[in-house]
N, C-alpha and C. Protein backbone atom coordinates (compact mmCIF):
# COMPACT_ATOMS: atom_id res chain seq x y z
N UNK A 1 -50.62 20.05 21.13
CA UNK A 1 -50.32 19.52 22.44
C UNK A 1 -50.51 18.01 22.40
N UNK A 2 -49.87 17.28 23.25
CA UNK A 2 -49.85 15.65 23.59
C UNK A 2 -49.72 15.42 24.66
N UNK A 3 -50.84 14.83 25.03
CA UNK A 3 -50.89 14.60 26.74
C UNK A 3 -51.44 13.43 27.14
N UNK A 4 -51.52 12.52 27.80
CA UNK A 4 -52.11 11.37 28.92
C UNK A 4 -53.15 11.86 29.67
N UNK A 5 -54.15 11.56 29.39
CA UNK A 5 -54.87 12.25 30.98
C UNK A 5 -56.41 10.57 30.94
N UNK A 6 -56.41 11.04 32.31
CA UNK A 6 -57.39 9.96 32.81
C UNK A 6 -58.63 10.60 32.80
N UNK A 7 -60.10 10.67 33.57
CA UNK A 7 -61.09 10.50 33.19
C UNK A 7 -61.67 12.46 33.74
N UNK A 8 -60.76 12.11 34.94
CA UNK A 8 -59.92 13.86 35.85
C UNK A 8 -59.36 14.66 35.13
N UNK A 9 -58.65 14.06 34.10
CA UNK A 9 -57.64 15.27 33.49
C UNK A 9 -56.58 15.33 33.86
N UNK A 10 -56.44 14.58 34.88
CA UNK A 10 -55.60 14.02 35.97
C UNK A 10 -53.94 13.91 34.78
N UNK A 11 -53.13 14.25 35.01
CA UNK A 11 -52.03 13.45 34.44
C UNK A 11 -50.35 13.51 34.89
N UNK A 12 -50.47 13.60 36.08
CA UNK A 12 -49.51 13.72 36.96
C UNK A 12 -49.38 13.27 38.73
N UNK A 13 -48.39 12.66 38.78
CA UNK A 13 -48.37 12.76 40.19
C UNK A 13 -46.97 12.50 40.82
N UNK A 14 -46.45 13.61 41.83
CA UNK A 14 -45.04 13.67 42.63
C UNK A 14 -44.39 13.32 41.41
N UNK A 15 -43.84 14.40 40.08
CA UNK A 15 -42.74 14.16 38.80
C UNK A 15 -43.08 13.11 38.04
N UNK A 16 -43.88 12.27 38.56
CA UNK A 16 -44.46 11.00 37.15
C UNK A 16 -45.29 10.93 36.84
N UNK A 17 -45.37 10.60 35.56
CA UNK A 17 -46.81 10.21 35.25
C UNK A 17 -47.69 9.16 35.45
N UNK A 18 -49.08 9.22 35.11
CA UNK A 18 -49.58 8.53 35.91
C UNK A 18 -49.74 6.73 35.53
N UNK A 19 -49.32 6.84 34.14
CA UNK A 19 -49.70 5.13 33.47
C UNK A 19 -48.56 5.20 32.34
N UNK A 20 -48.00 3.83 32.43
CA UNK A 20 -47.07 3.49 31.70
C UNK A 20 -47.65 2.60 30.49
N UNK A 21 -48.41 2.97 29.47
CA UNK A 21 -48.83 1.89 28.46
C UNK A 21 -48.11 2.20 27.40
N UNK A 22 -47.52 0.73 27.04
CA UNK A 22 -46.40 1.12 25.96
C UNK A 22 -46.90 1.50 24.69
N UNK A 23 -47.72 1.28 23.72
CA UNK A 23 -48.13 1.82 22.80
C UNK A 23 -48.49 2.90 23.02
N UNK A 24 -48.95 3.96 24.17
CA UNK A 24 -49.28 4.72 23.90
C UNK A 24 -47.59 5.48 23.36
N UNK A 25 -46.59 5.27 24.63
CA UNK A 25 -45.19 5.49 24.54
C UNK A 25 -44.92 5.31 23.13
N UNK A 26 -44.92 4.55 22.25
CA UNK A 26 -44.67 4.66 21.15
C UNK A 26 -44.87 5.74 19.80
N UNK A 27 -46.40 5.53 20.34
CA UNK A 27 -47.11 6.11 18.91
C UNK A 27 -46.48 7.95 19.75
N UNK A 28 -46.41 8.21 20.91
CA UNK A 28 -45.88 9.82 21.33
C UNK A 28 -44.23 9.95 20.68
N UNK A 29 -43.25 8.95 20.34
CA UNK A 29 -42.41 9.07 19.86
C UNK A 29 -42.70 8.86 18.42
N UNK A 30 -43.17 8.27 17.60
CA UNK A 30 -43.54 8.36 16.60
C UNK A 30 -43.87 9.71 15.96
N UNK A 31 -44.96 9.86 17.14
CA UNK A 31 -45.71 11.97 16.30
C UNK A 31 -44.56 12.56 16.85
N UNK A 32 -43.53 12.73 17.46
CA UNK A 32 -43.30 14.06 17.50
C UNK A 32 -41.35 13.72 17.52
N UNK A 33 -40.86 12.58 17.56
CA UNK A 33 -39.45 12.19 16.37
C UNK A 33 -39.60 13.14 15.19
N UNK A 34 -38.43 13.84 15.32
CA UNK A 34 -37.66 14.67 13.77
C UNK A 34 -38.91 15.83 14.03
N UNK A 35 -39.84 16.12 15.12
CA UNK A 35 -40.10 17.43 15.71
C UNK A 35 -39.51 18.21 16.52
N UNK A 36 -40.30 19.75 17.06
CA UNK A 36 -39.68 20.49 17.89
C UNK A 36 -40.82 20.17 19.57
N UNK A 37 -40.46 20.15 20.26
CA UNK A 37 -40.79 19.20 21.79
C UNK A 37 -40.71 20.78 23.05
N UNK A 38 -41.71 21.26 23.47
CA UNK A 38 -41.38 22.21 24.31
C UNK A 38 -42.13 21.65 25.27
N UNK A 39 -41.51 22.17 26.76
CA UNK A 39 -41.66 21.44 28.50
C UNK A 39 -41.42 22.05 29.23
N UNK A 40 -42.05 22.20 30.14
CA UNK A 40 -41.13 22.73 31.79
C UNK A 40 -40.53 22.37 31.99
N UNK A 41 -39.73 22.74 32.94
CA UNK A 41 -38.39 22.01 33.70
C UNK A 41 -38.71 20.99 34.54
N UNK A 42 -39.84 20.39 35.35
CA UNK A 42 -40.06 19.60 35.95
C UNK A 42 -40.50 18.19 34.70
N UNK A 43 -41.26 18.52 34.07
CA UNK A 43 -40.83 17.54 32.76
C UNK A 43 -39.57 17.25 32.36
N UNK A 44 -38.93 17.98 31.83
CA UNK A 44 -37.17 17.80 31.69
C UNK A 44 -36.53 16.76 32.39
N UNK A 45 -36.88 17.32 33.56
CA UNK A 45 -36.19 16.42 34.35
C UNK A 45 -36.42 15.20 34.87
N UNK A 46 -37.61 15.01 34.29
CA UNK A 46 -38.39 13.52 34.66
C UNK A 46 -37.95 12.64 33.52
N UNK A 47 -37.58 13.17 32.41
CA UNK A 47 -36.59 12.25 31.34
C UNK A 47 -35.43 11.37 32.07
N UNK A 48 -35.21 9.81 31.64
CA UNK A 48 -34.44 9.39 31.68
C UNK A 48 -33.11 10.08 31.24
N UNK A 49 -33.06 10.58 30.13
CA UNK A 49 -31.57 11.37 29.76
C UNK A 49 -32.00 12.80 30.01
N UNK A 50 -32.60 13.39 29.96
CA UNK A 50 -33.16 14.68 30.21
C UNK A 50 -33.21 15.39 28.74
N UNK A 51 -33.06 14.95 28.25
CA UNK A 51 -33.84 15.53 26.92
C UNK A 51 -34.27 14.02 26.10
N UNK A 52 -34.98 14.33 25.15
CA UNK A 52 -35.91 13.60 24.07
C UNK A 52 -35.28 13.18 22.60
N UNK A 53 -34.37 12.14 22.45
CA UNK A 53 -33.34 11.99 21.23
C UNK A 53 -34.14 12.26 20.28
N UNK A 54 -33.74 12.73 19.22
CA UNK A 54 -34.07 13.13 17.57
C UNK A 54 -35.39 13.82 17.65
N UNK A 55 -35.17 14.89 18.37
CA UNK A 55 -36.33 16.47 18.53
C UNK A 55 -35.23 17.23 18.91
N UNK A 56 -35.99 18.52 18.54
CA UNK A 56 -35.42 19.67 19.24
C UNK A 56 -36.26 19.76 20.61
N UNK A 57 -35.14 19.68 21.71
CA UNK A 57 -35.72 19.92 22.61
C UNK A 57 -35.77 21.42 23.51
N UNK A 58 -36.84 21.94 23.77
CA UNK A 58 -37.32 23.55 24.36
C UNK A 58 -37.66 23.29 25.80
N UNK A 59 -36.82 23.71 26.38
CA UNK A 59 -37.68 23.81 28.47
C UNK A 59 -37.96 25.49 28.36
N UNK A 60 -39.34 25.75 28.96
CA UNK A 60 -39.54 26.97 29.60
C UNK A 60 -39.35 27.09 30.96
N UNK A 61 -38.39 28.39 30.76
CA UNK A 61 -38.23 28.39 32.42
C UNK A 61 -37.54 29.96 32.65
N UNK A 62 -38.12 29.67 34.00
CA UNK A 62 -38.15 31.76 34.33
C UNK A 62 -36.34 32.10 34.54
N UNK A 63 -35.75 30.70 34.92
CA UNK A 63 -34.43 30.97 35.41
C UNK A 63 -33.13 30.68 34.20
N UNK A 64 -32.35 31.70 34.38
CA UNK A 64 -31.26 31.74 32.85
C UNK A 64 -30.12 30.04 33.41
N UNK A 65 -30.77 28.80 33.02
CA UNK A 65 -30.12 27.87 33.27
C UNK A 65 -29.95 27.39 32.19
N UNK A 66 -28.71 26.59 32.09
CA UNK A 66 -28.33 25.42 31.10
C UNK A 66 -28.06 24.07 31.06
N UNK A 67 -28.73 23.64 30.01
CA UNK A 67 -29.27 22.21 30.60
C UNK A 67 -28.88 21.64 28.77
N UNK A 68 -27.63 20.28 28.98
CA UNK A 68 -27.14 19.73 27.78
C UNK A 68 -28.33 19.01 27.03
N UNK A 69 -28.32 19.56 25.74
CA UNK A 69 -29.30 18.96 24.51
C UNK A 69 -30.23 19.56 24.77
N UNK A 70 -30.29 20.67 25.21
CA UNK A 70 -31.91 21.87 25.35
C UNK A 70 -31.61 22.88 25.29
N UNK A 71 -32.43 23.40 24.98
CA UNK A 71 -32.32 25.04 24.56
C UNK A 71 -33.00 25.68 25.35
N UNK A 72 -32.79 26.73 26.04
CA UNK A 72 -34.06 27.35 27.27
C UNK A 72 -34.39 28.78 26.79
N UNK A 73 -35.66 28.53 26.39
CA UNK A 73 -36.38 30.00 26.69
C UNK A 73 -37.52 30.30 27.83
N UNK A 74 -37.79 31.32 27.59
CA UNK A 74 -38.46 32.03 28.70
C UNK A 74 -39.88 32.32 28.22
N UNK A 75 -40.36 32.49 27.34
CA UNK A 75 -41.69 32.35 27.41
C UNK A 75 -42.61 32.18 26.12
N UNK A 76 -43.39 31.71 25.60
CA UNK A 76 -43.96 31.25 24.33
C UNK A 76 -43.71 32.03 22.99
N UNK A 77 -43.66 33.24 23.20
CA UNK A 77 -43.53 33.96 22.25
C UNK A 77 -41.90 33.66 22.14
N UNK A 78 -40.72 33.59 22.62
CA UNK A 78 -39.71 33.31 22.16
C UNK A 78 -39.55 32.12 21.72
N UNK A 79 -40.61 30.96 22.39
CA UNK A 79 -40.16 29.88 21.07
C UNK A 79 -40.68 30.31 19.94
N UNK A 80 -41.82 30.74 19.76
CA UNK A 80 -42.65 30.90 18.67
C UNK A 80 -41.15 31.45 17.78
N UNK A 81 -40.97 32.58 17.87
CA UNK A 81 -39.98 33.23 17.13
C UNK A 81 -38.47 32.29 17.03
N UNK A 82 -38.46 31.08 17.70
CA UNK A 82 -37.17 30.62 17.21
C UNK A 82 -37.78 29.27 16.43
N UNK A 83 -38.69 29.36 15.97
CA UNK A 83 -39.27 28.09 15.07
C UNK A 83 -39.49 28.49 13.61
N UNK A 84 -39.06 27.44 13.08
CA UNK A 84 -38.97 28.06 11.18
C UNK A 84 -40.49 27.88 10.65
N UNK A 85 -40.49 28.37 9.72
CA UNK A 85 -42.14 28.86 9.50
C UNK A 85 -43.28 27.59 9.58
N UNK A 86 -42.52 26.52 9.24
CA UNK A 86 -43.13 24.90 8.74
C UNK A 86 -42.99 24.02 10.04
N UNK A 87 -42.26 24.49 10.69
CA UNK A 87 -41.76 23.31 11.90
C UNK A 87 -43.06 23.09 12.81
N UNK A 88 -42.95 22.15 12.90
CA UNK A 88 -44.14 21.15 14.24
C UNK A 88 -43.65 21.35 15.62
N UNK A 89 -44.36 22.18 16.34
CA UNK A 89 -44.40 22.04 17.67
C UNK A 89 -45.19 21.37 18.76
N UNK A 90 -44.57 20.68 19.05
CA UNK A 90 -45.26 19.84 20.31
C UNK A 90 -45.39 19.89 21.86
N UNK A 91 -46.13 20.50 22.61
CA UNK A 91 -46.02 21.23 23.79
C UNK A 91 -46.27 19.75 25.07
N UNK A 92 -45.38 19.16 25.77
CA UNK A 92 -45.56 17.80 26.15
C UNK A 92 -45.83 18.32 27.82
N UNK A 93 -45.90 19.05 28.57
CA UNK A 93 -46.00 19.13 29.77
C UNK A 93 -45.13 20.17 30.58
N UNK A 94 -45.45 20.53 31.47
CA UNK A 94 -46.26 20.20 32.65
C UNK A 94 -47.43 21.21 32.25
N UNK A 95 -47.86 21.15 33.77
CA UNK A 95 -49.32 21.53 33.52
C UNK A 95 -49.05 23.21 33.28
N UNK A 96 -48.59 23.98 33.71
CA UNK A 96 -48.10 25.27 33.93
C UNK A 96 -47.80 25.30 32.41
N UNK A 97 -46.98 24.78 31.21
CA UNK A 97 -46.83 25.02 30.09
C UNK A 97 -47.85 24.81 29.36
N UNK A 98 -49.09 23.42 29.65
CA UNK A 98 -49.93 22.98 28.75
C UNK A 98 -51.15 24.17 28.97
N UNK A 99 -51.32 24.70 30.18
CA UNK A 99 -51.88 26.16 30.33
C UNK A 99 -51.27 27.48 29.35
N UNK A 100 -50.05 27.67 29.55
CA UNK A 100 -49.70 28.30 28.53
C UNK A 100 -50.06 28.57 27.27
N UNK A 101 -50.15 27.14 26.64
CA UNK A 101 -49.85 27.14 25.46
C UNK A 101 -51.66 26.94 24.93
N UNK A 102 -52.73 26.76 25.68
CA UNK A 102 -53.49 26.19 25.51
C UNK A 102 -54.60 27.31 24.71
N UNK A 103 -54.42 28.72 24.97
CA UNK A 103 -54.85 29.54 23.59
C UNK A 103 -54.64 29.94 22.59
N UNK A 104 -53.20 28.76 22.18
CA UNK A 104 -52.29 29.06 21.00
C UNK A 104 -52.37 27.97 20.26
N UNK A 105 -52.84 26.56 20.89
CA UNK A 105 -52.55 25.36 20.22
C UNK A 105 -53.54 25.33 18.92
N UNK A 106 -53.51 24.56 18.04
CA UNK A 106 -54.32 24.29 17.12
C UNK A 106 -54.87 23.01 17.40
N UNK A 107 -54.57 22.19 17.95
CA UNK A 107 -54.47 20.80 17.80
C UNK A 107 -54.17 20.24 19.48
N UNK A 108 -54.71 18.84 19.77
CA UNK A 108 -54.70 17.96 21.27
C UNK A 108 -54.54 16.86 20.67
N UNK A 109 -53.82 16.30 21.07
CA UNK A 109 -53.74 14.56 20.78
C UNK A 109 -53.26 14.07 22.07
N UNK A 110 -54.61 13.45 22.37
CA UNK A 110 -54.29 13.11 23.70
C UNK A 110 -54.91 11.50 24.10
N UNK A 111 -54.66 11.17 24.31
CA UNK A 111 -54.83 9.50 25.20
C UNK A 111 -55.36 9.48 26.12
N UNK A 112 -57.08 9.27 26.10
CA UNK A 112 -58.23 9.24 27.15
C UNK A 112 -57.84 7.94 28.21
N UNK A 113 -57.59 7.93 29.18
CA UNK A 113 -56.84 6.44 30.17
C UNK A 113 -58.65 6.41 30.64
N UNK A 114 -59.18 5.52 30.39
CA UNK A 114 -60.43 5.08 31.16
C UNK A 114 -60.46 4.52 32.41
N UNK A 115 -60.08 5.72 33.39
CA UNK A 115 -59.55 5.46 35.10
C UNK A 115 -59.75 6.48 35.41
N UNK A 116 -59.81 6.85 36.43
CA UNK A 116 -59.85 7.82 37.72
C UNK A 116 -58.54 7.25 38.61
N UNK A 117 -57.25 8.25 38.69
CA UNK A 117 -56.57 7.76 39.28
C UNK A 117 -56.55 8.62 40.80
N UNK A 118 -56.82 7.83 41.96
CA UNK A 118 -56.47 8.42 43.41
C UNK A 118 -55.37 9.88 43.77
N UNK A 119 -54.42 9.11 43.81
CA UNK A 119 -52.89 10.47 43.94
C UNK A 119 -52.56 10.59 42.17
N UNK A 120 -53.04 11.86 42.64
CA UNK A 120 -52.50 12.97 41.24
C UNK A 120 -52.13 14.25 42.02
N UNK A 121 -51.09 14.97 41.33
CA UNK A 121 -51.13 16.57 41.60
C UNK A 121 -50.89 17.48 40.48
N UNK A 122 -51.45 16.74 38.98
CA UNK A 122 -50.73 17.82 37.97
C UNK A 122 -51.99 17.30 37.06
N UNK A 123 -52.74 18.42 36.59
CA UNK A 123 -54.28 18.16 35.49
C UNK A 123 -54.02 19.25 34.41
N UNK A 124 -54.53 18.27 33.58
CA UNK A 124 -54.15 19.10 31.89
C UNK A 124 -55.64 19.99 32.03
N UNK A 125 -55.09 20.98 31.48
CA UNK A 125 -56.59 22.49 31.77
C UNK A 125 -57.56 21.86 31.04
N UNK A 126 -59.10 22.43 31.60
CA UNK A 126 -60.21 21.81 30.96
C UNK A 126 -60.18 22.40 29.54
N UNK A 127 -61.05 21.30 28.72
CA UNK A 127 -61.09 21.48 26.99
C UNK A 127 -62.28 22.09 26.65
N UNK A 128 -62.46 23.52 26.21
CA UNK A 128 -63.81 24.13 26.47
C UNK A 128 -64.48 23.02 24.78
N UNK A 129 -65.28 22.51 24.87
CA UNK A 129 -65.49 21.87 23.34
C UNK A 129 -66.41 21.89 22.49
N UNK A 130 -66.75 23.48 23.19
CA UNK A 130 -67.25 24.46 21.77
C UNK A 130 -66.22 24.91 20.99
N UNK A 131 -64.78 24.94 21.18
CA UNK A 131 -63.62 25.39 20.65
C UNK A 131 -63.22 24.29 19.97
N UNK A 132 -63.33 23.09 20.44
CA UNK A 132 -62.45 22.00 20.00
C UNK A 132 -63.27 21.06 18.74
N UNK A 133 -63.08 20.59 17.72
CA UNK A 133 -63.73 19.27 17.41
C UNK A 133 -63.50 18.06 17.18
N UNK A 134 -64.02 16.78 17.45
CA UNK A 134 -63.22 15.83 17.07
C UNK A 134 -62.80 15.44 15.54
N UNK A 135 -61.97 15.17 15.35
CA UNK A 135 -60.82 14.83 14.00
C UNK A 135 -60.49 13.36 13.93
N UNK A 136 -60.38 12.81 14.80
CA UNK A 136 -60.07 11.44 14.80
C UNK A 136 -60.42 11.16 16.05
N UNK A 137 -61.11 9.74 16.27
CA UNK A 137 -61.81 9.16 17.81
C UNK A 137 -61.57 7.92 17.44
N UNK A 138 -60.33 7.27 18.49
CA UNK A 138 -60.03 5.91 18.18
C UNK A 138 -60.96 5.05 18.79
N UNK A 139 -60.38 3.60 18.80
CA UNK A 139 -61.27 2.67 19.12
C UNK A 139 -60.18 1.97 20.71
N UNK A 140 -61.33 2.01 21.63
CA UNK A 140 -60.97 1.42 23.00
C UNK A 140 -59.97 0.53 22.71
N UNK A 141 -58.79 0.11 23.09
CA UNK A 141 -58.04 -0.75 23.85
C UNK A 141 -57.67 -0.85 25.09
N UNK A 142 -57.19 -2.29 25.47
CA UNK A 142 -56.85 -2.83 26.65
C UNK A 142 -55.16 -2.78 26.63
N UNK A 143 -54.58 -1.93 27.17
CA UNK A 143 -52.88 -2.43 27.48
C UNK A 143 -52.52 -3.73 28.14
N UNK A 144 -52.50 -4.29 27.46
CA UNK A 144 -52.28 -6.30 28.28
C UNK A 144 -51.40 -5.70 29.56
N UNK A 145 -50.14 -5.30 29.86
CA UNK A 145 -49.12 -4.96 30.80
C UNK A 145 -50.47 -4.16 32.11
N UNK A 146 -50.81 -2.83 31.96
CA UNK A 146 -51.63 -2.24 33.28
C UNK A 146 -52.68 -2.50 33.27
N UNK A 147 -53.45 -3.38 32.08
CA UNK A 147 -55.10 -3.40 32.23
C UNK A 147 -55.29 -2.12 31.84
N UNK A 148 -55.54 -0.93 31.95
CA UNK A 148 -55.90 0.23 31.38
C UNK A 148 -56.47 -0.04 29.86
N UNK A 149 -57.51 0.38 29.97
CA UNK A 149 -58.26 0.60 28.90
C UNK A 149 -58.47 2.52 28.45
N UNK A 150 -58.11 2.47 26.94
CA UNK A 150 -57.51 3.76 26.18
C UNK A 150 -57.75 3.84 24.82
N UNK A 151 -58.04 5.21 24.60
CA UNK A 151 -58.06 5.51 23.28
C UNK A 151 -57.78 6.97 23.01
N UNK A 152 -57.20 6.85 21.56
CA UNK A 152 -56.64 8.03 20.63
C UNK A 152 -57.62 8.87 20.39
N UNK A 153 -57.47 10.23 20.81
CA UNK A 153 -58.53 11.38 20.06
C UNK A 153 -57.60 12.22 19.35
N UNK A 154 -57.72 12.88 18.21
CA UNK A 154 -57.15 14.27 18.08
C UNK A 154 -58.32 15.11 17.98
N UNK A 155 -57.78 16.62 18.59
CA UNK A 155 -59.04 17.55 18.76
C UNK A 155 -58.67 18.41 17.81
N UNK A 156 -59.35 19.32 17.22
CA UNK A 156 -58.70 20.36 16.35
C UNK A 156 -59.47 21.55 16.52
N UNK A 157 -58.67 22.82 16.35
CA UNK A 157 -59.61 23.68 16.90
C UNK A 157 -60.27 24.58 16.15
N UNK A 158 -61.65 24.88 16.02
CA UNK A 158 -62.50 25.10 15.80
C UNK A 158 -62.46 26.68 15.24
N UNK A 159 -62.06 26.86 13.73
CA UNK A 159 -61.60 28.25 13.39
C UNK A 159 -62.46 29.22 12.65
């Protein structure tokens, strides 16, 4: 999983997210370019083009819709089964999928935002972290553009 979350867990509010820091934007296209990318439909659609160039892009969704440059299934176990044995999956949002997926993941790479943001309505599920351990714990930065101060964790889970 790859997610944004603030100090709440917080990482949503009314279809956007909550902080625009461009490195973080980067280094999330970086990990998961020439991967497979699965989302809700309210993610989907919060894309500028509505899908994610050079990934395979996956929306879960209960309704038989079609949506150009995505593939729609219906529930984890059918992506699971349409992924080749080696392929990288990356589960990017919403909260309803990152719940989903969250007793299946191996792995969190997520971007601690050192804020408490006011209006939110979408929180990434709590990280029980007797399950989880840290793997990598970056070092604080400042985004010059929002002031936000942030750093890289990956969690890995505990087997």
């Amino acid at each position: 999983m790859i997610v944004a979350v603030d100090r709440q867990l917080a990482i949503g509010n009314k279809g956007d997210q909550l902080a625009y820091i461009s490195e973080d934007l980067k280094r999330f296209k970086a990990l998961t370019s020439g991967h497979t990318v699965v989302m809700g439909r309210k993610t989907q659609q919060a894309l500028p083009k509505g899908y994610l160039p050079n990934r395979r892009n996956i929306v879960l969704s209960r309704s038989n819709i079609e949506i150009p440059n995505v593939e729609v299934m219906h529930s984890a176990q059918e992506v699971f089964n349409a992924l080749e044995d080696d392929e990288d999956l990356f589960v990017i949002g919403g909260a309803v999928v990152y719940n989903l997926f969250m007793n299946l993941a191996d792995a969190i790479e997520w971007t601690l935002i050192d804020f408490s943001f006011d209006e939110f309505d979408v929180v990434f599920p709590q990280v029980n972290m007797n399950e989880w351990h840290i793997v990598m714990d970056g070092e604080w930065k400042i985004d010059e553009k929002s002031g936000y101060t942030y750093k890289y964790q990956r969690l890995e889970r505990i087997k």
